[in-house]
C-alpha atoms as a PDB file:
ATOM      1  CA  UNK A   1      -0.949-153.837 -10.971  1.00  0.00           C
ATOM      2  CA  UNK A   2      -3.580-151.355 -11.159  1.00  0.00           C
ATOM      3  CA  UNK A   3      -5.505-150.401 -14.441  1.00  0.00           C
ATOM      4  CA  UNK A   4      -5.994-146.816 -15.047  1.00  0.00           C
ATOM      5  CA  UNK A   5      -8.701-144.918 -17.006  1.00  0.00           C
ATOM      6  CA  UNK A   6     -10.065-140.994 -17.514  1.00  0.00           C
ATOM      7  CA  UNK A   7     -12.644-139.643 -19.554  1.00  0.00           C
ATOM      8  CA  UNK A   8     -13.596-136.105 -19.809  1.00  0.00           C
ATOM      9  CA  UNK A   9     -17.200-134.242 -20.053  1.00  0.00           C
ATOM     10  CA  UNK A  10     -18.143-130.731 -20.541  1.00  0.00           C
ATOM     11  CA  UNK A  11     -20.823-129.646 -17.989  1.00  0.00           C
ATOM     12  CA  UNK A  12     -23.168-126.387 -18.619  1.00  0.00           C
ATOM     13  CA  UNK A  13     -22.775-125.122 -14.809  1.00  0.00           C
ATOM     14  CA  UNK A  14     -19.639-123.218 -13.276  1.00  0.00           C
ATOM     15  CA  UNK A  15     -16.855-125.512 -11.785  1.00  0.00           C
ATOM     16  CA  UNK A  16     -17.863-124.730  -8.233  1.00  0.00           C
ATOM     17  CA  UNK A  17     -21.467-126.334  -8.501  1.00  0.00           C
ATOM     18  CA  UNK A  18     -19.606-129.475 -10.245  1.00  0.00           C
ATOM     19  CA  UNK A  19     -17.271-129.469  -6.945  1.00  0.00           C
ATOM     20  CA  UNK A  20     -20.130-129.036  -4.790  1.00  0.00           C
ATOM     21  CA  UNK A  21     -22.118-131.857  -6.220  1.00  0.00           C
ATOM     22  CA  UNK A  22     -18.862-134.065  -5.707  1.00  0.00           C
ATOM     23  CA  UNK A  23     -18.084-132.953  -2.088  1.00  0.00           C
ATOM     24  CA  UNK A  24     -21.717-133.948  -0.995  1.00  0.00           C
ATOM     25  CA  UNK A  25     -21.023-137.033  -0.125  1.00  0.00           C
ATOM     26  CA  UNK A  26     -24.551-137.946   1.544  1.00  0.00           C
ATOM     27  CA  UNK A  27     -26.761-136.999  -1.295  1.00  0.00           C
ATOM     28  CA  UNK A  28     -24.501-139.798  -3.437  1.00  0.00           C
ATOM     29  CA  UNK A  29     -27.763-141.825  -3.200  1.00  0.00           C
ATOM     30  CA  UNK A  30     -29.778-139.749  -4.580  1.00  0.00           C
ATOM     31  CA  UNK A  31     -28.495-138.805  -8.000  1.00  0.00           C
ATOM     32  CA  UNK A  32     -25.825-141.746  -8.263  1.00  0.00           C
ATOM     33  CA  UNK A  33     -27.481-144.721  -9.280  1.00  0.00           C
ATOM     34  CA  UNK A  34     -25.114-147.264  -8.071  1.00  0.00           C
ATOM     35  CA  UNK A  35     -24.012-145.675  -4.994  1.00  0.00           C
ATOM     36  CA  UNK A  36     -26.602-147.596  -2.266  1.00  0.00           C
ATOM     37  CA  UNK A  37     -25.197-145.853   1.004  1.00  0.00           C
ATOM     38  CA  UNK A  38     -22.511-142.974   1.685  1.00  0.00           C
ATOM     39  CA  UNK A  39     -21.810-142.060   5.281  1.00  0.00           C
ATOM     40  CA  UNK A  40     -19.309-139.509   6.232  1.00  0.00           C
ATOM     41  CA  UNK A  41     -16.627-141.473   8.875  1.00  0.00           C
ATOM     42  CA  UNK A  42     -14.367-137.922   9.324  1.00  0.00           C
ATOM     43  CA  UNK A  43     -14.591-134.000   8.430  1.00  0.00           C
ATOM     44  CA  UNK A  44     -11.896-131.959   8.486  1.00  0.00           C
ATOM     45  CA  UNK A  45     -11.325-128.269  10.015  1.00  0.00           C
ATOM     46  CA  UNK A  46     -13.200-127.208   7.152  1.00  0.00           C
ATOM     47  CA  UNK A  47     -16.232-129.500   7.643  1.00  0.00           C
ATOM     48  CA  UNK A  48     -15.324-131.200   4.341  1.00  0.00           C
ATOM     49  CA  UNK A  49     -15.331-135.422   4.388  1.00  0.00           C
ATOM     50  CA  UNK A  50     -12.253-136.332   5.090  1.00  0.00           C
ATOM     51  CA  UNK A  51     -12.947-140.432   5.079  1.00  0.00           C
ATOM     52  CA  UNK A  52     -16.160-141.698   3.567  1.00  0.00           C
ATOM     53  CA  UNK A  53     -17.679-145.687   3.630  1.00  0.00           C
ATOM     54  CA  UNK A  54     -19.758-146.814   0.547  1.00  0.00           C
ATOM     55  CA  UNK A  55     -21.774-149.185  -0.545  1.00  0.00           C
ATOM     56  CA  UNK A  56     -22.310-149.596  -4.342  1.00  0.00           C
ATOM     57  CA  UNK A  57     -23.807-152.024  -6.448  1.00  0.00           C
ATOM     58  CA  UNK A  58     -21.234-153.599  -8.063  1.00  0.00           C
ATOM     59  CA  UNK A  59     -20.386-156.346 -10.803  1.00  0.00           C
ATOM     60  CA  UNK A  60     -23.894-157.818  -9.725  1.00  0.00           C
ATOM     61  CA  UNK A  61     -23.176-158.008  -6.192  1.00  0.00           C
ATOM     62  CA  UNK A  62     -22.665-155.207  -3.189  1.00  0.00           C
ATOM     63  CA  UNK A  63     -19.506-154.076  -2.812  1.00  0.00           C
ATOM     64  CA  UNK A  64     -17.983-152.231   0.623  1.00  0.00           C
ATOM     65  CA  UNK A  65     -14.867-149.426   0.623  1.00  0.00           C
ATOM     66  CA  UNK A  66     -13.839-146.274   2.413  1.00  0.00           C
ATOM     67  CA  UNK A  67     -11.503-143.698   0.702  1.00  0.00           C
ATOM     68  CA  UNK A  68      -9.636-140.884   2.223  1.00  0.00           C
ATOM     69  CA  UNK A  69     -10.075-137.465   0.184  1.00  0.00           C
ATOM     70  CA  UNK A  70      -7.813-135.111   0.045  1.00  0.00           C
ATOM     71  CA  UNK A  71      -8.725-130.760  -0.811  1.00  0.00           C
ATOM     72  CA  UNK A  72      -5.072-129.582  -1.232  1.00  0.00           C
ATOM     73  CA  UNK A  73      -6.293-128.666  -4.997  1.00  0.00           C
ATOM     74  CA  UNK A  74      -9.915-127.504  -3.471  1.00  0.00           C
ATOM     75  CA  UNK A  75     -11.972-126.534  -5.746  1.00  0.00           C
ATOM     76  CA  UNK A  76      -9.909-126.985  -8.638  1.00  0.00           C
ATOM     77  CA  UNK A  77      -9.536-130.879  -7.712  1.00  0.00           C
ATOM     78  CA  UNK A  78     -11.235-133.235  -4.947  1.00  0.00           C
ATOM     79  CA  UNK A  79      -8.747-136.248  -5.114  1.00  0.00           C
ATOM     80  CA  UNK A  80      -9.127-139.686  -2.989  1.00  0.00           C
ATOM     81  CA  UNK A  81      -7.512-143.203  -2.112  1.00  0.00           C
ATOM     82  CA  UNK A  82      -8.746-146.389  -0.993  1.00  0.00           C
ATOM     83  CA  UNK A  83      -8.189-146.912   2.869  1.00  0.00           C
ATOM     84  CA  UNK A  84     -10.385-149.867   3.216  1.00  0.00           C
ATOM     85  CA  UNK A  85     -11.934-152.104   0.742  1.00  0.00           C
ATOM     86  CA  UNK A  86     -13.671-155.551   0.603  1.00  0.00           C
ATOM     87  CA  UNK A  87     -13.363-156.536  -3.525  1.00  0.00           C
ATOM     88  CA  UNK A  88     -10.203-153.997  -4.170  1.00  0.00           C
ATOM     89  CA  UNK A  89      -6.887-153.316  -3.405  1.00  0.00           C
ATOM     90  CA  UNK A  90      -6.796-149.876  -4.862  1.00  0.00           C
ATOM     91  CA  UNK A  91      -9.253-147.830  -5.516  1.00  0.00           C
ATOM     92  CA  UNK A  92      -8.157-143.732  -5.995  1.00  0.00           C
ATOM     93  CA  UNK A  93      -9.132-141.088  -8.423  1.00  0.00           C
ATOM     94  CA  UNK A  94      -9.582-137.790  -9.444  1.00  0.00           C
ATOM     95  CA  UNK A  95     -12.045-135.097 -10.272  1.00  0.00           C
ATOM     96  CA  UNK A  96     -10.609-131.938 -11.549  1.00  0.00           C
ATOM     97  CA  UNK A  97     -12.991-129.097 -12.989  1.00  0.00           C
ATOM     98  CA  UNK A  98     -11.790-126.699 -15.339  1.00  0.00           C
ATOM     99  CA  UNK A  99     -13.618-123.936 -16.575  1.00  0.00           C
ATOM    100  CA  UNK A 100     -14.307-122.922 -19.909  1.00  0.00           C
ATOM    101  CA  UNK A 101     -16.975-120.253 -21.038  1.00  0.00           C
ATOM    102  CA  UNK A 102     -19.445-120.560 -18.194  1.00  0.00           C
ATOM    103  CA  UNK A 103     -19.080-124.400 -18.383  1.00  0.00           C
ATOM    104  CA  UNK A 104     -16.826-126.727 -16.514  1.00  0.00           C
ATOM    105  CA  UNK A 105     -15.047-129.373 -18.436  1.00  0.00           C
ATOM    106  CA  UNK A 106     -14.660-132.077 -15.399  1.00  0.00           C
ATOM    107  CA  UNK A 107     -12.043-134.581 -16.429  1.00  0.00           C
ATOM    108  CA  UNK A 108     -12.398-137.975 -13.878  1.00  0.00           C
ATOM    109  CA  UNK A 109      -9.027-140.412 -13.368  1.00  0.00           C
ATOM    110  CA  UNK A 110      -9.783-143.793 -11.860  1.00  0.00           C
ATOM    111  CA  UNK A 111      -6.987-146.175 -10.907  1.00  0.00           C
ATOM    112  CA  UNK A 112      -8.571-149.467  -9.658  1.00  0.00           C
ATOM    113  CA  UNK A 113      -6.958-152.778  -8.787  1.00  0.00           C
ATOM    114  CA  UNK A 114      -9.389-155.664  -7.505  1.00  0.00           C
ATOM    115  CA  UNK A 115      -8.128-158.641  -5.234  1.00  0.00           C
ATOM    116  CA  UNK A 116      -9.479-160.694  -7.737  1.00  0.00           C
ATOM    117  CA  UNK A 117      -7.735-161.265 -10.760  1.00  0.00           C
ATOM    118  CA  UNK A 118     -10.322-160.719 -13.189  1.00  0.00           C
ATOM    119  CA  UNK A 119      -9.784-160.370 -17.368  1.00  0.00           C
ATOM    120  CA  UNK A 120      -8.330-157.157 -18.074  1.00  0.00           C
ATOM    121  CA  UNK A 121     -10.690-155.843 -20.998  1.00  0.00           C
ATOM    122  CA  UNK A 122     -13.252-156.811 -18.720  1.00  0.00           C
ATOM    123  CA  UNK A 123     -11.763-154.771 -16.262  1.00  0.00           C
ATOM    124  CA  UNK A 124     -11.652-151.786 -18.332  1.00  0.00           C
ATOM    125  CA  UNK A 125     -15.136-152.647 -19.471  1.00  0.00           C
ATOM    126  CA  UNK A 126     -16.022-151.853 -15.437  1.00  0.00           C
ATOM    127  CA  UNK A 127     -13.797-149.193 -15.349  1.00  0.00           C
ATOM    128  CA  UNK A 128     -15.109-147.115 -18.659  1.00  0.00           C
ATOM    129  CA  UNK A 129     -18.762-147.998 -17.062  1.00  0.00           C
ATOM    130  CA  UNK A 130     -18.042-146.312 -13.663  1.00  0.00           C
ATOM    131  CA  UNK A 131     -16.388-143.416 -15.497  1.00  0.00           C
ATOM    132  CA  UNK A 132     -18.667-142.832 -17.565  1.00  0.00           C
ATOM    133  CA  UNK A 133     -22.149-143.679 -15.371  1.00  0.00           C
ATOM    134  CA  UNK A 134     -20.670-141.023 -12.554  1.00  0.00           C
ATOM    135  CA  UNK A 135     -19.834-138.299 -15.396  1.00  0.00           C
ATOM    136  CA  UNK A 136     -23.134-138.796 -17.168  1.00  0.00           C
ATOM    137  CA  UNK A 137     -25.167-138.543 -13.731  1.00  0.00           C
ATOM    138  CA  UNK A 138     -23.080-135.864 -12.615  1.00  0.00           C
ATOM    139  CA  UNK A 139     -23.945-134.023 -15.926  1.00  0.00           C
ATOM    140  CA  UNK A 140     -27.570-134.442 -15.273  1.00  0.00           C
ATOM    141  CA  UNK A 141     -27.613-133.865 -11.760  1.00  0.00           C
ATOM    142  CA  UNK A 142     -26.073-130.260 -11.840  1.00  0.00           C
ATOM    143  CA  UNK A 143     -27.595-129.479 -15.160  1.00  0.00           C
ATOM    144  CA  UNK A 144     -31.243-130.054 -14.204  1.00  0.00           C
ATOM    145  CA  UNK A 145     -31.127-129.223 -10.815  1.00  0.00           C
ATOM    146  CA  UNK A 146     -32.079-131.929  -8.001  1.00  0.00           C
ATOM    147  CA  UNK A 147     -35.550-132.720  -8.583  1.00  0.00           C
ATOM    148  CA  UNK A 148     -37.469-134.160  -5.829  1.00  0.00           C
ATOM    149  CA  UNK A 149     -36.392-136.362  -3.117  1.00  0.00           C
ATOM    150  CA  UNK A 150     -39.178-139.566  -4.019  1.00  0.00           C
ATOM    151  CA  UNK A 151     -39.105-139.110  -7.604  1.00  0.00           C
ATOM    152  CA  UNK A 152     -35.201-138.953  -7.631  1.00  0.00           C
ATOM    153  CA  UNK A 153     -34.810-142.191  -5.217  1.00  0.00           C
ATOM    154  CA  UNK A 154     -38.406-144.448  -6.924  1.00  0.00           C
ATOM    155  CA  UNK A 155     -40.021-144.066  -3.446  1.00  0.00           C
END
């Protein structure tokens, strides 16, 4: 059975630079600390990633997946499901970004189930981390602008 978690953050940029952020999947190394690679498998129509393979550092180890994302909600919502992973047998989410006063209150739903079996509080332990390490990168990301290329990466 998969655990479920969402947390919500209030971001000082409009809801379309939030969903802009999100649907750039390739500059996920860059700003998200624990996402290693992110290479876009299929676009759609629309150009927008339609299937995309990570790798992310993970529970002290590397961990491999590709989800499926889905626009029917676009820019309101970018939604996704696992199609493929190697440490999880369900892996999808949510980002929706509401606005409110020139700010965008971006609430992110995670629903993750590993092949594992692992302790459930430290499950949700993982789970509150990832939720809460891609809101508060997000945050700074769009907030401050993408700095540099080598001082944002250490190279």
């Amino acid at each position: 059975m998969a655990d479920q978690a969402t947390e919500r953050l209030s971001i000082d940029v409009p809801p379309q630079r939030c969903y802009e952020i999100i649907a750039d999947f390739e500059s996920y190394p860059v700003w998200a600390r624990d996402v290693k690679e992110a290479t876009v498998l299929e676009r759609d129509e629309k150009g927008r990633a339609t299937a995309v393979a990570f790798r992310v550092a993970a529970m002290g180890r590397s961990a491999r997946y590709t989800l499926a994302y889905d626009y029917a909600d676009a820019p309101r919502q970018i939604s996704w499901s696992l199609v493929r992973g190697d440490i999880m047998r369900r892996l999808d989410g949510r980002y929706v970004f509401e606005p409110v006063n020139g700010r965008t209150d971006v609430t992110y739903h995670l629903a993750i189930e590993l092949i594992v079996p692992i302790p459930g509080f430290i499950k949700h332990r993982a789970e509150l981390k990832i939720i809460g390490t891609a809101l508060d990168e997000l945050k700074r990301w769009a907030e401050a602008g993408p700095p540099d290329r080598e001082t944002a990466t250490g190279r």
